[in-house]
C-alpha atoms as a PDB file:
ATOM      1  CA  UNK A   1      -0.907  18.516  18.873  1.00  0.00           C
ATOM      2  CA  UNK A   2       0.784  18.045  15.198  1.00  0.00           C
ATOM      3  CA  UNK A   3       0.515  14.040  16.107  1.00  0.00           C
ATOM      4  CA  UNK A   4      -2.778  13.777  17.346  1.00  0.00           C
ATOM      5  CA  UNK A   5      -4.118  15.686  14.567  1.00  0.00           C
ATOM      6  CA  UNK A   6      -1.726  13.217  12.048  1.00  0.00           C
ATOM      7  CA  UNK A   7      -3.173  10.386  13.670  1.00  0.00           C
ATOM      8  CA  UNK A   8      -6.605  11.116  13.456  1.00  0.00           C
ATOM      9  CA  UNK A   9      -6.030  11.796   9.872  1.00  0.00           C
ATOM     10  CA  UNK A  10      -4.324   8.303   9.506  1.00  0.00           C
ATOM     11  CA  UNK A  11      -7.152   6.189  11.376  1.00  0.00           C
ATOM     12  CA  UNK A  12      -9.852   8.088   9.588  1.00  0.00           C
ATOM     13  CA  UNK A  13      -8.500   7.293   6.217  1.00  0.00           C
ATOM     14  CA  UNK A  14      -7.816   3.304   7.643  1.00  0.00           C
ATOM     15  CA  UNK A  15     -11.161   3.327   8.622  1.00  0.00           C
ATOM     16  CA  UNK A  16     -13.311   5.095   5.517  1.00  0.00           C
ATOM     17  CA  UNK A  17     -11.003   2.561   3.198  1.00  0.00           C
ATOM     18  CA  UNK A  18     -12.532  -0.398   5.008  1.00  0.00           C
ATOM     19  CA  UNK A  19     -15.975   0.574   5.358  1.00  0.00           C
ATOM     20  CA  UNK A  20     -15.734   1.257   1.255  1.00  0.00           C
ATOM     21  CA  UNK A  21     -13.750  -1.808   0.104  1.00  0.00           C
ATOM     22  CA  UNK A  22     -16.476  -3.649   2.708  1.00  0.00           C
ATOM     23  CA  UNK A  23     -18.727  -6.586   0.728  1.00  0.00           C
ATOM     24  CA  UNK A  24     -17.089  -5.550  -2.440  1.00  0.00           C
ATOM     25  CA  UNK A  25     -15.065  -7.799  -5.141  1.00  0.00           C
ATOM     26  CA  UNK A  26     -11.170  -7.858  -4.540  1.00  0.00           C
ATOM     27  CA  UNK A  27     -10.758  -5.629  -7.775  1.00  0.00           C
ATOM     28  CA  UNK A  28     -12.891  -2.996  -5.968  1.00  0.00           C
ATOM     29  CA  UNK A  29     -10.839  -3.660  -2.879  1.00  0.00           C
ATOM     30  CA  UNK A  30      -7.353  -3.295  -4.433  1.00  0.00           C
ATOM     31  CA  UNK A  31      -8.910   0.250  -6.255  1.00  0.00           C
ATOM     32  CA  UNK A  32      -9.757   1.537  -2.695  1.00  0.00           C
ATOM     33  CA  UNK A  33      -6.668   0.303  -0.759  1.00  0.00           C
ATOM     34  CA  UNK A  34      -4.562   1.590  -3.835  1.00  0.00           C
ATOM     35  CA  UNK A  35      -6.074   4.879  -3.707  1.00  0.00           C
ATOM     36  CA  UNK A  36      -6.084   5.336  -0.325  1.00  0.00           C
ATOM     37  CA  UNK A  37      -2.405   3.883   0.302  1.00  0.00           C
ATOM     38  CA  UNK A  38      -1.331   6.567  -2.325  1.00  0.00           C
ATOM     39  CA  UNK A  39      -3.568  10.003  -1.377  1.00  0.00           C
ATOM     40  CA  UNK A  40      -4.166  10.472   2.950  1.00  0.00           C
ATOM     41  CA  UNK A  41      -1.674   7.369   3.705  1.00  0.00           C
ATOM     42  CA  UNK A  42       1.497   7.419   2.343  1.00  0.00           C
ATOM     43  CA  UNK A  43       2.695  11.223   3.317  1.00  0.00           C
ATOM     44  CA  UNK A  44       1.540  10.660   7.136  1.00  0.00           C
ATOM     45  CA  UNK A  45       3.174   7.637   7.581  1.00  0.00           C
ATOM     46  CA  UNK A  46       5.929   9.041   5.860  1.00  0.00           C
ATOM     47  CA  UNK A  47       5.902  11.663   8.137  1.00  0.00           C
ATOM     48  CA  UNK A  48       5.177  10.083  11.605  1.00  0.00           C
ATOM     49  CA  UNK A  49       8.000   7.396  10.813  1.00  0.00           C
ATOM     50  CA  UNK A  50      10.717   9.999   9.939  1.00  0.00           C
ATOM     51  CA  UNK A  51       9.925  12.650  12.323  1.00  0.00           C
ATOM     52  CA  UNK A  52      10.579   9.521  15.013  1.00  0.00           C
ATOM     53  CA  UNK A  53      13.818   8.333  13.367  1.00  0.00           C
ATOM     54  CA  UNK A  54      14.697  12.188  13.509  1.00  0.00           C
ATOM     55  CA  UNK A  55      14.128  12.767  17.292  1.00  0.00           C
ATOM     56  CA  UNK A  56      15.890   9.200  17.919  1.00  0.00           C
ATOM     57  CA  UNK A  57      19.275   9.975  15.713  1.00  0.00           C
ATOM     58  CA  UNK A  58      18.622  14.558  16.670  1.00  0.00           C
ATOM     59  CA  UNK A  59      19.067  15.319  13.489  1.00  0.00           C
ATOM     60  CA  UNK A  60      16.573  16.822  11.648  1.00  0.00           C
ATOM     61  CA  UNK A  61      18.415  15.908   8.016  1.00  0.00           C
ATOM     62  CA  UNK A  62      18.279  12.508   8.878  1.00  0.00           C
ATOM     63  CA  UNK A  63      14.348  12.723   9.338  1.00  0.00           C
ATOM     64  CA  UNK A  64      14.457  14.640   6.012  1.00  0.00           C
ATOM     65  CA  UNK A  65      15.815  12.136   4.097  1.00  0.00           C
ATOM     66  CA  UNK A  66      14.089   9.263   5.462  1.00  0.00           C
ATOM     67  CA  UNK A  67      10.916  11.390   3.914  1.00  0.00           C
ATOM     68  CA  UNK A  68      12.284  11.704   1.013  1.00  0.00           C
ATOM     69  CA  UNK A  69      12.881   7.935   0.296  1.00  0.00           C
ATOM     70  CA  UNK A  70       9.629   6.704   2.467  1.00  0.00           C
ATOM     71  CA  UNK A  71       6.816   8.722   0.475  1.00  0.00           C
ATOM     72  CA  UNK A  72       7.755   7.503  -3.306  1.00  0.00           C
ATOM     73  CA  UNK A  73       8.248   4.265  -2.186  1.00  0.00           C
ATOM     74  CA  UNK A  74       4.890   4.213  -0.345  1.00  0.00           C
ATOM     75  CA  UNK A  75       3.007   6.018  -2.957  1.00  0.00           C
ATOM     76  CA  UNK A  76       4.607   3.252  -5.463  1.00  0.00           C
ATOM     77  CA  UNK A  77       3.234   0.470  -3.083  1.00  0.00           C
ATOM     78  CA  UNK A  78      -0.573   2.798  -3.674  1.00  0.00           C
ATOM     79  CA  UNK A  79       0.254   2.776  -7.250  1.00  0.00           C
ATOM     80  CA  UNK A  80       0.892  -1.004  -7.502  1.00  0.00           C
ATOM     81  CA  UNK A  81      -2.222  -1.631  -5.393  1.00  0.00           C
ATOM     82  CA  UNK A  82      -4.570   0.195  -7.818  1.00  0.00           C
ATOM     83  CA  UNK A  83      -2.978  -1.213 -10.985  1.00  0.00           C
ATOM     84  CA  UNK A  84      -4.000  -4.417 -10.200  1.00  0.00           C
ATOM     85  CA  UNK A  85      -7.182  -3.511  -9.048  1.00  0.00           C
ATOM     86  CA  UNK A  86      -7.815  -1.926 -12.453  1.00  0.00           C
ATOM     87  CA  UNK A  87      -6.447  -4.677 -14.191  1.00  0.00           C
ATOM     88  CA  UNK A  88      -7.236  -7.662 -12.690  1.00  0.00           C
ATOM     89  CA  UNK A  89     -10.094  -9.659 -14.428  1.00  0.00           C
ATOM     90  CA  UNK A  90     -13.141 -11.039 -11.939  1.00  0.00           C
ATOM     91  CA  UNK A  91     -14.642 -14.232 -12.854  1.00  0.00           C
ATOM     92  CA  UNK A  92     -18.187 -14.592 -13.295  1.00  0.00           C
ATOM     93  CA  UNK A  93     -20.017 -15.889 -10.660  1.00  0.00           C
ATOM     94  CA  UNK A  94     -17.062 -14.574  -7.768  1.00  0.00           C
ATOM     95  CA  UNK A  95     -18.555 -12.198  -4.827  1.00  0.00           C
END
């Protein structure tokens, strides 16, 4: 139940970041993607990835500390994303 739940979570956020980065400039895009890679995404794909590694290797430290290192380096990836959104000049005239 724990997965479905996780997964609903994960294609919900997949799908309300593309229906509000939709028609809108790339900086608006790489604000929404950023956001949303860092808040609902990261930790659940965090999650479903080491809870799978876990079951594979049965051991539940393992899954742990595959968590540990997957999250921050996810949530970087968010943070990266957003920088440049907030950063990045448009040119006048662009979509």
């Amino acid at each position: 139940m724990a997965w479905l739940i996780v997964f609903l979570i994960i294609g919900c956020a997949f799908i309300a970041a593309y229906i509000l980065s939709k028609d809108k400039s790339p900086k608006r895009k790489y604000i929404v993607w950023g956001s949303f890679t860092m808040l609902p995404i990261s930790p659940l794909i965090s999650w479903v990835v080491s809870m799978l590694y876990a079951d594979y290797v049965h051991d539940g430290f393992a899954g742990i500390g595959l968590l540990m290192i997957l999250t921050p380096l996810l949530f970087i990836v968010g943070l990266v994303l957003l920088l440049i959104g907030l950063f990045r000049k448009d040119k006048i005239g662009s979509d």
